[in-house]
Protein backbone atom coordinates (compact mmCIF):
# COMPACT_ATOMS: atom_id res chain seq x y z
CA UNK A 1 55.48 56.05 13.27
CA UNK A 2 54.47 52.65 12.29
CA UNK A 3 51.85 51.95 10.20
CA UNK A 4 50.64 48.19 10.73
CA UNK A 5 48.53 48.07 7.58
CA UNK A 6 44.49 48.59 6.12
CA UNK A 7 44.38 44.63 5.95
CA UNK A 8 43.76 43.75 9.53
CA UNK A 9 40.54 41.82 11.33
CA UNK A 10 37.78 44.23 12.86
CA UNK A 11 37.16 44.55 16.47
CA UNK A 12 38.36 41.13 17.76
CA UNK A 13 35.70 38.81 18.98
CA UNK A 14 36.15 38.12 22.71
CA UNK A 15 37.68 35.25 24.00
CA UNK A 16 37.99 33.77 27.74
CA UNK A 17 41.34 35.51 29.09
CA UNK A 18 41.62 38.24 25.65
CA UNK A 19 42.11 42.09 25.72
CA UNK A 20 41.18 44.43 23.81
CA UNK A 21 43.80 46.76 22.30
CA UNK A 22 43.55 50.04 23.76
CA UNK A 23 44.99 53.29 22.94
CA UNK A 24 48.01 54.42 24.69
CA UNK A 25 49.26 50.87 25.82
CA UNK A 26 52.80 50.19 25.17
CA UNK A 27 54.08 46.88 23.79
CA UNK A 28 57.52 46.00 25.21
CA UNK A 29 59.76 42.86 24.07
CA UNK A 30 62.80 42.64 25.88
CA UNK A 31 64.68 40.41 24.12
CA UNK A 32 64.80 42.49 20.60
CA UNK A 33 64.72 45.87 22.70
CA UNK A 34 61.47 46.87 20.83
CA UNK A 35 58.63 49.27 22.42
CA UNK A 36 55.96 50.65 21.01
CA UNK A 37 53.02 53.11 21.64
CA UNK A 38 49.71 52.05 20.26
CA UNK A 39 48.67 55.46 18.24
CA UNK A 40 45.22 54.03 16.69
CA UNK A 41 43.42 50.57 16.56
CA UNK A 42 41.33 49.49 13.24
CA UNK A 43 37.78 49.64 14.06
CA UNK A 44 38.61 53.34 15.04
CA UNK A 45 39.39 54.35 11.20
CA UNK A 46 37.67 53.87 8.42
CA UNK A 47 40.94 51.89 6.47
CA UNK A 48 41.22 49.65 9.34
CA UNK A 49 44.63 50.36 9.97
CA UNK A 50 46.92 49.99 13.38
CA UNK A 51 49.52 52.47 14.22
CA UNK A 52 52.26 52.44 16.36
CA UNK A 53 54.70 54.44 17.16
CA UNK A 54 58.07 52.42 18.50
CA UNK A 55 61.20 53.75 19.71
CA UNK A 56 63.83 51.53 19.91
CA UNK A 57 66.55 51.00 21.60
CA UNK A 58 70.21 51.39 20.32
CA UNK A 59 70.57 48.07 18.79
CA UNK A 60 67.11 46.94 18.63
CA UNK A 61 66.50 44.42 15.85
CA UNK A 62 63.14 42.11 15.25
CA UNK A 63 63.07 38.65 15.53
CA UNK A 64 64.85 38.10 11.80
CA UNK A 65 63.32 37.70 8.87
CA UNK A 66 60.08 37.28 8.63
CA UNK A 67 56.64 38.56 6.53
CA UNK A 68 53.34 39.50 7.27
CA UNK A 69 50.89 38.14 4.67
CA UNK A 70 47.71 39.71 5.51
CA UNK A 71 49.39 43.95 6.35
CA UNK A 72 51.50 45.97 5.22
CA UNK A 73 54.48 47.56 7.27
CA UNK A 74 55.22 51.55 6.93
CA UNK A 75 58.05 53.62 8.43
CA UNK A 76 58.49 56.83 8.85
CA UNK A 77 61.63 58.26 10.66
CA UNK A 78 60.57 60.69 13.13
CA UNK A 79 64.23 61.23 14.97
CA UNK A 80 67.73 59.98 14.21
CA UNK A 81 68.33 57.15 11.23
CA UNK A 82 67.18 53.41 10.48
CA UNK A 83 69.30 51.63 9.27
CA UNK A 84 67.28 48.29 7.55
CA UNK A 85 70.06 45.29 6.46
């Protein structure tokens, strides 16, 4: 499972041609081999916080290194091993 942080925006404001996140829809990026499951959005908990739940493929990396200033990124191993380099 994949905690996306507490520090994220509220309920997005909408914009000409936005979504909102919705439960259940799966982000897919072909090119790193990364899926996830949206578990919970942040105005639907009181600490504001996203979760996913991604299952990679064998392989799978993200797009190198990189940071998120505003969230905080939690793992927790549900099946098999992650290996983090």
């Amino acid at each position: 499972m994949r905690d996306l942080g507490a520090n994220v925006a509220p309920r997005p404001e909408r914009r000409a041609g936005s979504k909102t996140i919705k439960v259940g829809e799966v982000w897919e990026n072909p090119v790193t081999g990364e899926r996830s499951v949206i578990l919970e959005r942040p105005w639907d908990n009181p600490a504001s916080r996203v979760t996913g739940e991604p299952t990679p493929l064998v392989g799978a990396r993200v797009m190198g290194e990189h940071r998120h200033p505003a969230l905080v990124e939690q793992f927790t191993v549900l099946e098999g091993a992650l290996s983090i380099f």
